[in-house]
C-alpha atoms as a PDB file:
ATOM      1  CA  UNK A   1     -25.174  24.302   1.730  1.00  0.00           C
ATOM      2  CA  UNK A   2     -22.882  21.724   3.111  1.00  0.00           C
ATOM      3  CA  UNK A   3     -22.583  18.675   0.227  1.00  0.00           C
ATOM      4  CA  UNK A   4     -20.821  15.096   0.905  1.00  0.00           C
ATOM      5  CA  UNK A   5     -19.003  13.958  -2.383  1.00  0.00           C
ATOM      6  CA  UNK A   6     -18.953   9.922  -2.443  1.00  0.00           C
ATOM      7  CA  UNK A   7     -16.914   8.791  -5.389  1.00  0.00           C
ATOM      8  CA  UNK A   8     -16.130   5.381  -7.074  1.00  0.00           C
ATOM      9  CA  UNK A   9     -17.782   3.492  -4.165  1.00  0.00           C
ATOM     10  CA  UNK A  10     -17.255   0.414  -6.825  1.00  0.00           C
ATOM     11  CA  UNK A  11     -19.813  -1.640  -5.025  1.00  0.00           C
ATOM     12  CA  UNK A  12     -18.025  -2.063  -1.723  1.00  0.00           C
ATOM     13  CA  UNK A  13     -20.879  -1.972   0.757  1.00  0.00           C
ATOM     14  CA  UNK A  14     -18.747  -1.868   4.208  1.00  0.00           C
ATOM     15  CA  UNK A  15     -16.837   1.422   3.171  1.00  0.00           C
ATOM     16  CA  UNK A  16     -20.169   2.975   1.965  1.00  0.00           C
ATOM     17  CA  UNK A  17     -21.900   2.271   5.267  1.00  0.00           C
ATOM     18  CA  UNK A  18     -19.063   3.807   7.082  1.00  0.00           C
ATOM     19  CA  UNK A  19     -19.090   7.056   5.385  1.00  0.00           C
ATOM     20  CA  UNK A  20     -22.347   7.042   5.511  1.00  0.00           C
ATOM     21  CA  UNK A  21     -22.053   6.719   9.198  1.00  0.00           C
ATOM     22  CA  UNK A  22     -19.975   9.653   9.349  1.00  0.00           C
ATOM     23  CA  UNK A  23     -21.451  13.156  11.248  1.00  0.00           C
ATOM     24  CA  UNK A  24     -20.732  15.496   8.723  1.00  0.00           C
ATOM     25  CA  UNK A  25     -22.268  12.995   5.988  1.00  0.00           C
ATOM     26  CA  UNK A  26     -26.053  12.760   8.265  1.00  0.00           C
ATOM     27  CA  UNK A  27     -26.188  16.085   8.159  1.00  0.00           C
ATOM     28  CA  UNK A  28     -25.023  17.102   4.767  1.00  0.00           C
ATOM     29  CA  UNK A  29     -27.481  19.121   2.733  1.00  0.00           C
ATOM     30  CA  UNK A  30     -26.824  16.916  -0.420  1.00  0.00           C
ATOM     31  CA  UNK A  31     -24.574  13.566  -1.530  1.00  0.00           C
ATOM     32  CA  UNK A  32     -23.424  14.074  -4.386  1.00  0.00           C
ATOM     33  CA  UNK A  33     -22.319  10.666  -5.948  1.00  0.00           C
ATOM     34  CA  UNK A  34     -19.960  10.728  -8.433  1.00  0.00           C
ATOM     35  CA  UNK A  35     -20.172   7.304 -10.303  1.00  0.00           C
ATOM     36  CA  UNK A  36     -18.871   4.028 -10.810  1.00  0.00           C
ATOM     37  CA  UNK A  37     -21.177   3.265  -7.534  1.00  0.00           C
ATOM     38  CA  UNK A  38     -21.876  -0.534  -8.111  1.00  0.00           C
ATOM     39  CA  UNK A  39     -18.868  -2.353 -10.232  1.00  0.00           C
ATOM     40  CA  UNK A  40     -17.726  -4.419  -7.618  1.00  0.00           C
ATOM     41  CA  UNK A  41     -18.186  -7.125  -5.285  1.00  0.00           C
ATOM     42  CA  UNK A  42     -21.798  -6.513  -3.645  1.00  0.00           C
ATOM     43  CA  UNK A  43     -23.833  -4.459  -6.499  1.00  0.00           C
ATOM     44  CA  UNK A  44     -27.348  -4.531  -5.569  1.00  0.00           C
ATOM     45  CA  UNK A  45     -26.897  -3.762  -2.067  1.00  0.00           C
ATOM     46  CA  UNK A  46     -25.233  -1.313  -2.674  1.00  0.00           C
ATOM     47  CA  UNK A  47     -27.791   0.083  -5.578  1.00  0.00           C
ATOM     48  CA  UNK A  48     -30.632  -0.281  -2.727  1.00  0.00           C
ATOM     49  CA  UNK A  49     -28.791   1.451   0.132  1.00  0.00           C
ATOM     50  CA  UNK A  50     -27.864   4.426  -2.334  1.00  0.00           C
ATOM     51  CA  UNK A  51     -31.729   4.792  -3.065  1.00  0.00           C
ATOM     52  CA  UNK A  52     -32.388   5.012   0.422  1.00  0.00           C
ATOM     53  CA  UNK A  53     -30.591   8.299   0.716  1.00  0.00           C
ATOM     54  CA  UNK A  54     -34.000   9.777  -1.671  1.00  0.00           C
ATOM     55  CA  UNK A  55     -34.092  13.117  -2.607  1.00  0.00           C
ATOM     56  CA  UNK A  56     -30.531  14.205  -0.695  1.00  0.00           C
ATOM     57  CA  UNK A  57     -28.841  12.218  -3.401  1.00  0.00           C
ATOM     58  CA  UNK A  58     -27.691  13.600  -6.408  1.00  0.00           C
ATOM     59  CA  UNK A  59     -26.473  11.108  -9.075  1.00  0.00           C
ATOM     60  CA  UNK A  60     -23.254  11.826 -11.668  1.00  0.00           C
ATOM     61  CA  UNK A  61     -22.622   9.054 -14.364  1.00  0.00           C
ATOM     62  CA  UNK A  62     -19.347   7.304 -14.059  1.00  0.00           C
ATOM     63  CA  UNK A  63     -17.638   5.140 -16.982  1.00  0.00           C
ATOM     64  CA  UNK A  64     -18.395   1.891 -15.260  1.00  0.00           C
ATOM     65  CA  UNK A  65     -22.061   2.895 -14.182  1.00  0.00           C
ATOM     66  CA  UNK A  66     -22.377   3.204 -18.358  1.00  0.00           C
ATOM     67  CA  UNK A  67     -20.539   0.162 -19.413  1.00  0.00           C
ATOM     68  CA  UNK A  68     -22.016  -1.673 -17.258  1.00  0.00           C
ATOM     69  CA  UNK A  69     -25.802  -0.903 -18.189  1.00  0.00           C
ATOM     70  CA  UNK A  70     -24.172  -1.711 -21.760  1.00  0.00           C
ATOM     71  CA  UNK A  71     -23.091  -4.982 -21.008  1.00  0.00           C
ATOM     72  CA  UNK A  72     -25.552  -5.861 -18.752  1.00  0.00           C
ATOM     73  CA  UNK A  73     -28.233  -6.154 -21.911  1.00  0.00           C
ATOM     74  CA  UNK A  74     -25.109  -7.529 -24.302  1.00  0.00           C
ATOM     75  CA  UNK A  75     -23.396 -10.227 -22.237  1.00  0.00           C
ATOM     76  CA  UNK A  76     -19.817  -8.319 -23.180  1.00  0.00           C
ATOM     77  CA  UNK A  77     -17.108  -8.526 -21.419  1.00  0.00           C
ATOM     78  CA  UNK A  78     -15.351  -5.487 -22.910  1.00  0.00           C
ATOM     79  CA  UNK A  79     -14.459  -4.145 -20.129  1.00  0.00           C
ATOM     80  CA  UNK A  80     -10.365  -5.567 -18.991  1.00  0.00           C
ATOM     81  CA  UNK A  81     -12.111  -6.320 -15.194  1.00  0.00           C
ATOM     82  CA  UNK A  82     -12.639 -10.018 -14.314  1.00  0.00           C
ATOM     83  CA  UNK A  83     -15.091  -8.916 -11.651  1.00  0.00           C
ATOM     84  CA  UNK A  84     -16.814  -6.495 -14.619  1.00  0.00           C
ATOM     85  CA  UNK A  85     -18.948  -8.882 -16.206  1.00  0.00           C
ATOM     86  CA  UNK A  86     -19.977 -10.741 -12.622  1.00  0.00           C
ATOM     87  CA  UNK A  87     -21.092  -7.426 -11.850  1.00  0.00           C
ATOM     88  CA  UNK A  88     -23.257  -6.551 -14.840  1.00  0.00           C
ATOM     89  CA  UNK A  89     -25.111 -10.262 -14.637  1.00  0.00           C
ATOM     90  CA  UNK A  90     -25.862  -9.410 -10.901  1.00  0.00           C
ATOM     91  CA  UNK A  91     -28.203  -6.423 -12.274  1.00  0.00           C
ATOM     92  CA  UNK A  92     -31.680  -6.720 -12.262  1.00  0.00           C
ATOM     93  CA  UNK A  93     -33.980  -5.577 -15.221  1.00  0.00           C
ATOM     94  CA  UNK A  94     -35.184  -2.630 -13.266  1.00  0.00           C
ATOM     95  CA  UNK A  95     -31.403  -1.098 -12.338  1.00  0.00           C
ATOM     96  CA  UNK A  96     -30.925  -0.642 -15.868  1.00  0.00           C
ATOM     97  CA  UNK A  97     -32.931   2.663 -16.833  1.00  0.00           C
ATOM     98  CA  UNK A  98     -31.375   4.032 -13.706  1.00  0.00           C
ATOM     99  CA  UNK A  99     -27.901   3.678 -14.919  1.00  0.00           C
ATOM    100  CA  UNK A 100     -29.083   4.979 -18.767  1.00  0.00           C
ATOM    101  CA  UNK A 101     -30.438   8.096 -16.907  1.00  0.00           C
ATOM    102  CA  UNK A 102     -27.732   9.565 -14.986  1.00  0.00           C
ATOM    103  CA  UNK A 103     -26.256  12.562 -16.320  1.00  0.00           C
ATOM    104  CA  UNK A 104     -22.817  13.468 -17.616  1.00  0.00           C
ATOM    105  CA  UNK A 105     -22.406  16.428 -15.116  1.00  0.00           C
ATOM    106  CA  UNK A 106     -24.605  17.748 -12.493  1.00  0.00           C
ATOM    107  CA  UNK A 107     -24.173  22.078 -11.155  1.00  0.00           C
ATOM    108  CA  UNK A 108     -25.407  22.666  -7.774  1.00  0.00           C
ATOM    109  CA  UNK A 109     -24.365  26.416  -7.272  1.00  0.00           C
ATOM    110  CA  UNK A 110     -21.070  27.843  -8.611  1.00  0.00           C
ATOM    111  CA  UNK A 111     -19.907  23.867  -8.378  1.00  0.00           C
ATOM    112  CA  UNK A 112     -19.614  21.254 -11.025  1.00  0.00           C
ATOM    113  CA  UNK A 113     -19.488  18.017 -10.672  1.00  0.00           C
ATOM    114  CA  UNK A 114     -18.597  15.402 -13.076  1.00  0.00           C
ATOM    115  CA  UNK A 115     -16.676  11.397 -12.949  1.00  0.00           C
ATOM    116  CA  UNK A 116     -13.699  12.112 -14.871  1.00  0.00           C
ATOM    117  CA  UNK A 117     -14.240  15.442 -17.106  1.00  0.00           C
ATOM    118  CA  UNK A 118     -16.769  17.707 -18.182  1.00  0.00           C
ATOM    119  CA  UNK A 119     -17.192  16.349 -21.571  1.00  0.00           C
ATOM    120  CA  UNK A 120     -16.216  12.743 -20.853  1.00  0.00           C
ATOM    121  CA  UNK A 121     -16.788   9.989 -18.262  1.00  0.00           C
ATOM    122  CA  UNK A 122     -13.202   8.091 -19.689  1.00  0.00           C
ATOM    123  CA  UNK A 123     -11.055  11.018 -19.825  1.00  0.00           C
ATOM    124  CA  UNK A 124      -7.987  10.702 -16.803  1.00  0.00           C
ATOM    125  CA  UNK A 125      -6.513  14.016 -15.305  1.00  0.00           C
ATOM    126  CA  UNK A 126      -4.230  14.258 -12.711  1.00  0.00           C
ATOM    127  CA  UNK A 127      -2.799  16.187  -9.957  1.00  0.00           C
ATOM    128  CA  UNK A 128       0.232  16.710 -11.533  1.00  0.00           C
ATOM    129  CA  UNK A 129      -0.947  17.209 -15.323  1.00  0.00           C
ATOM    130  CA  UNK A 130       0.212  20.169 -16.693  1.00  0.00           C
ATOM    131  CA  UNK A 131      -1.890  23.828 -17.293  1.00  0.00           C
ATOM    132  CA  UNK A 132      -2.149  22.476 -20.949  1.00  0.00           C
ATOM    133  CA  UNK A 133      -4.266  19.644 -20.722  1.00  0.00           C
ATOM    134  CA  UNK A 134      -6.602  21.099 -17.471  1.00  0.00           C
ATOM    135  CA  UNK A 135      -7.273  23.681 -20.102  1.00  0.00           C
ATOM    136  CA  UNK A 136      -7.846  21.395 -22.600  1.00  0.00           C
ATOM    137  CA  UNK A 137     -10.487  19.083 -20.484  1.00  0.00           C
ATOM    138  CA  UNK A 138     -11.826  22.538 -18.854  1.00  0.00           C
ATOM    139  CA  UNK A 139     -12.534  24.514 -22.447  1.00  0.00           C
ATOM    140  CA  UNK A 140     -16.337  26.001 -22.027  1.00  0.00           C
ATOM    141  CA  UNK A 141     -16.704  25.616 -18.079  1.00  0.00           C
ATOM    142  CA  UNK A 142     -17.262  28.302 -16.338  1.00  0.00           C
ATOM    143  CA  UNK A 143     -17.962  26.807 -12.997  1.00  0.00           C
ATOM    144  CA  UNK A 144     -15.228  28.134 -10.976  1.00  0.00           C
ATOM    145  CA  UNK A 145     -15.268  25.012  -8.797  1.00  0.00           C
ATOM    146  CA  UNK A 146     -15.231  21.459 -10.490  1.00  0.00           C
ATOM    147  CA  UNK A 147     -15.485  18.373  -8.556  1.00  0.00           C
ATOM    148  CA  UNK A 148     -14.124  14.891 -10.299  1.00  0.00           C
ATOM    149  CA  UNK A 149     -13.164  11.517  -9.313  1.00  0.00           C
ATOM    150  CA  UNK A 150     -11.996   8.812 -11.757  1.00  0.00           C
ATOM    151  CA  UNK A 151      -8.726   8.394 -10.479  1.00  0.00           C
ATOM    152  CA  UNK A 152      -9.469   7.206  -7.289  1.00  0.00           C
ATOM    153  CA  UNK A 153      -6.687   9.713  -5.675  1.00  0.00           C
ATOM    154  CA  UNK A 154      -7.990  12.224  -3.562  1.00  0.00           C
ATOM    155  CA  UNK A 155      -6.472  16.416  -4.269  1.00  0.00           C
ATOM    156  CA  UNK A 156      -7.558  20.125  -4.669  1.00  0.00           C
ATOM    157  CA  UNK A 157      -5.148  21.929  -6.501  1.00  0.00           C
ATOM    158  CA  UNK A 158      -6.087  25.134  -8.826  1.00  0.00           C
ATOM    159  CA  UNK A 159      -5.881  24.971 -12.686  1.00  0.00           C
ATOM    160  CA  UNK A 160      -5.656  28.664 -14.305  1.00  0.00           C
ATOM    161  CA  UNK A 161      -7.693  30.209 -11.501  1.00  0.00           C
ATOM    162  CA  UNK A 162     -10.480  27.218 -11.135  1.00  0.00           C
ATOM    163  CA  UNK A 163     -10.312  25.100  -7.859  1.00  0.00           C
ATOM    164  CA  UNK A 164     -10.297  21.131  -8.879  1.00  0.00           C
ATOM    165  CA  UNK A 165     -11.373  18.778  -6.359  1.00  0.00           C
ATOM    166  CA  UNK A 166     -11.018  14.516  -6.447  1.00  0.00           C
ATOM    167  CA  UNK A 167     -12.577  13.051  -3.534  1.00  0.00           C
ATOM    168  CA  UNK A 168     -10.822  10.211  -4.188  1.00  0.00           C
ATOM    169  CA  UNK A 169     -12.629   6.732  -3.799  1.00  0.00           C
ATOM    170  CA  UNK A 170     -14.879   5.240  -1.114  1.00  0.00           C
ATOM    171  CA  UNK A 171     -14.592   1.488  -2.195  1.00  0.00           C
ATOM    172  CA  UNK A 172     -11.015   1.682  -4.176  1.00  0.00           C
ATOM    173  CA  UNK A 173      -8.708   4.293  -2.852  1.00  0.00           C
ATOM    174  CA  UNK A 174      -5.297   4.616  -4.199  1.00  0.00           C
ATOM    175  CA  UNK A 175      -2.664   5.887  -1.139  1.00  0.00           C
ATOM    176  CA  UNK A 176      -4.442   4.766   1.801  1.00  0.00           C
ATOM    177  CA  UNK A 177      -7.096   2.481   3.508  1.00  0.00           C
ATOM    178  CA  UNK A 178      -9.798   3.720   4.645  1.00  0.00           C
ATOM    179  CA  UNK A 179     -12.837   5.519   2.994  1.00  0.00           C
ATOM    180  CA  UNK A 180     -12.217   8.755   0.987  1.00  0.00           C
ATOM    181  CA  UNK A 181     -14.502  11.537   0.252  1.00  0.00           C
ATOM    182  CA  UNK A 182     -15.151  14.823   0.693  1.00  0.00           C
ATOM    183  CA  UNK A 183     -17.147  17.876   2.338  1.00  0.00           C
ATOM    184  CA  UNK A 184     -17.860  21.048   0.254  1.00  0.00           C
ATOM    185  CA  UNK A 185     -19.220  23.915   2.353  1.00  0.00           C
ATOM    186  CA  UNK A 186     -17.448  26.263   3.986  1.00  0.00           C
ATOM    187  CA  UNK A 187     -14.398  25.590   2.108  1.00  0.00           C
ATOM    188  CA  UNK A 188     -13.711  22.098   0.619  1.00  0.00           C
ATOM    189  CA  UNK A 189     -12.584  19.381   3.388  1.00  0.00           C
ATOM    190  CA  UNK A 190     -10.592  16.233   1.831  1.00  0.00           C
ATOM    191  CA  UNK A 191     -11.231  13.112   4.391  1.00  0.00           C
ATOM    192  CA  UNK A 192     -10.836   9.710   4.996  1.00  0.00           C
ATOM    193  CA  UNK A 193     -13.221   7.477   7.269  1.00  0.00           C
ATOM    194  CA  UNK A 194     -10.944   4.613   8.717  1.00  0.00           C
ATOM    195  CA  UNK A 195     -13.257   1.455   9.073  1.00  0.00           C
ATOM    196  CA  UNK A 196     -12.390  -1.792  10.191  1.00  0.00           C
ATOM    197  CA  UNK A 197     -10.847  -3.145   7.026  1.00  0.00           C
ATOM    198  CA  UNK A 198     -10.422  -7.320   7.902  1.00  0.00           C
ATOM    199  CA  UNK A 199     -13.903  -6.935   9.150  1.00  0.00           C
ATOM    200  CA  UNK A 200     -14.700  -5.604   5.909  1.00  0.00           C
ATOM    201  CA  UNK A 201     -12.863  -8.314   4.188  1.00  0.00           C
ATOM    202  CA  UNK A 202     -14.603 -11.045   5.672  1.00  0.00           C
ATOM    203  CA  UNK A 203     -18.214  -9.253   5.336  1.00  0.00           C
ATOM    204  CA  UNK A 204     -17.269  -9.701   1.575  1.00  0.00           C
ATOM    205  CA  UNK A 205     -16.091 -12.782   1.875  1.00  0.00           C
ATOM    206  CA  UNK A 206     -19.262 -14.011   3.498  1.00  0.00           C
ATOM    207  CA  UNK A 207     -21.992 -11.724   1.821  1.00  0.00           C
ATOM    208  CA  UNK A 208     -20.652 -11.791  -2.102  1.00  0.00           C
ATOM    209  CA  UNK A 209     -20.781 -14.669  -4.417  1.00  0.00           C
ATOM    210  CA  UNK A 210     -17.833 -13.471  -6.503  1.00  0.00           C
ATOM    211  CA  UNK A 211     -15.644 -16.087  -6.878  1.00  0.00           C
ATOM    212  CA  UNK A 212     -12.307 -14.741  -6.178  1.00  0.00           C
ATOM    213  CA  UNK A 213     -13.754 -11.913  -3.581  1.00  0.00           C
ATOM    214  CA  UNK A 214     -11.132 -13.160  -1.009  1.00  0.00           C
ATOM    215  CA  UNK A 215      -8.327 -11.953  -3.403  1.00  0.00           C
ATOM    216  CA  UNK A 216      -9.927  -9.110  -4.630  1.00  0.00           C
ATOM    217  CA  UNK A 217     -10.539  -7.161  -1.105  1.00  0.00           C
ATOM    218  CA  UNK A 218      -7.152  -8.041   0.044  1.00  0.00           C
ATOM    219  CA  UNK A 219      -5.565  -6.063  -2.812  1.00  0.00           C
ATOM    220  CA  UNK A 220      -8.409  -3.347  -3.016  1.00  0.00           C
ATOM    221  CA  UNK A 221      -9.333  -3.079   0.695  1.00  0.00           C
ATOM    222  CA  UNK A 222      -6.933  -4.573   2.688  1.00  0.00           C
ATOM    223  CA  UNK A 223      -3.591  -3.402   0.790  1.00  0.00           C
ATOM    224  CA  UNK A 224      -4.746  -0.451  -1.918  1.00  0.00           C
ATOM    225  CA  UNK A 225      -2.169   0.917  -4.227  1.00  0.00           C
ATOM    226  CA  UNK A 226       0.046   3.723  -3.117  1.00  0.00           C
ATOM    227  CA  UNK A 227      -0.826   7.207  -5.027  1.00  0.00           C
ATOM    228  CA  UNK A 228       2.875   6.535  -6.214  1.00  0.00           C
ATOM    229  CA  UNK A 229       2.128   3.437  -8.132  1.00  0.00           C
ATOM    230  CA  UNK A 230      -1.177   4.620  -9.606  1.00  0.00           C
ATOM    231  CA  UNK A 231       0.449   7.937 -10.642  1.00  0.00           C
ATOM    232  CA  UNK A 232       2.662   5.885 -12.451  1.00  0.00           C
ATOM    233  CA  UNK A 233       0.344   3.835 -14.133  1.00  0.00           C
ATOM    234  CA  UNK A 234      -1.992   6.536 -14.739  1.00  0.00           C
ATOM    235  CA  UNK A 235       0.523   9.424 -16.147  1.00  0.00           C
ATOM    236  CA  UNK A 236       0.603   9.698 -19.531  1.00  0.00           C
ATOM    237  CA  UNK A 237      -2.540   8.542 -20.600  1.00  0.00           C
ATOM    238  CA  UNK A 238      -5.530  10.140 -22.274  1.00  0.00           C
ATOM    239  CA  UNK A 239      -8.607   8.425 -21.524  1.00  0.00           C
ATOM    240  CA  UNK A 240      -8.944   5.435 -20.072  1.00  0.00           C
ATOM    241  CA  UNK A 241     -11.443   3.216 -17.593  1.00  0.00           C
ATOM    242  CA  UNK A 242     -10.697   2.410 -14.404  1.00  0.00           C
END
């Protein structure tokens, strides 16, 4: 069974539809989506061309998919995100119980999939983080493949014998532009779609009402964050939201 992993797609429409796009992703068995699909700039859309993929979707809660059910009914603004709560008033009444119902971790075979750990949709894990805290975040799983995103950084490395995969993100990648997922199969294949980026930038410009959405996809899809600089704001933390 071939599966597509889409991670952290955070609502960015034009990177979506270009993985989407891609070969290996029409013919995939299963797309596995690995949360936070809809915090960002053009929610809805992207909510109703996710539930367009039916049955060959398989949903994984992220954080954000959580919070922002959460503050969706509250009005908070908990989350340290300006474009957070614009997100969560975009939702509709009838997105909610589809965010409440996604579950923690999803097993399709000898894989496991999950946003950020197996026991916690906050918890941040790295590349480089040492045997000690994999095997702290992996206790109980005996999947001998796990799949996680999160981070936003796409890797495989192994972790005492057990094969850990990030995707990386569609909509928010951290090292390079472009769309970044992966393909589990016959092996697991890390890849990036390159898409027309200023394209991209002004289809969000024109198509979302966030107010600052010209300054937002410049820094997010236009000029992402090297891996460097996230793995330097990232390392040393324990959980956090991204």
């Amino acid at each position: 069974m071939n599966v597509a992993v889409l991670s952290d797609i955070h609502g960015v429409l034009p990177a979506l539809e270009a993985v989407l796009a891609e070969p290996d992703v029409r013919a995939a068995d299963r797309i596995v989506l690995l949360g936070d699909v809809l915090a960002g700039p053009m929610p809805v859309e992207t909510l109703e061309r996710l539930q367009e993929l039916g049955d060959r979707a398989v949903w994984v809660r992220g954080n954000a998919d959580r919070e922002l059910a959460e503050s969706a009914r509250t009005g908070g603004s908990f989350v340290p995100d300006p474009i957070f709560p614009w997100t969560a008033r975009q939702l509709r009444p009838a997105d909610l119980p589809l965010l409440d119902a996604l579950p923690l971790t999803v097993t399709l075979g000898e894989v496991l999939f999950c946003h950020a750990t197996p026991r916690n949709d906050t918890e941040i894990v790295l590349v480089d983080s040492p045997p000690e805290r994999w095997a702290e975040v992996l206790a109980g799983v005996s999947a001998p493949t796990v799949v996680c995103g999160h981070t936003h950084m796409q890797f495989a490395r192994f972790a005492d014998r057990r094969l850990v995969v990030n995707p990386g993100s569609v909509g928010m990648p951290y090292g390079a532009r472009g769309a970044h997922w992966a393909l589990l199969g016959d092996g697991v294949q890390l890849r990036r779609t390159e898409y027309d980026t200023e394209a991209a930038c002004r289809f969000l410009a024109s198509r979302s009402a966030y107010p600052d959405i010209e300054e937002w996809a410049d820094y997010f899809v236009r000029n992402p964050a090297s891996d460097v600089e996230a793995l330097r704001v990232f390392s040393g933390r324990g959980t956090s939201s991204t």
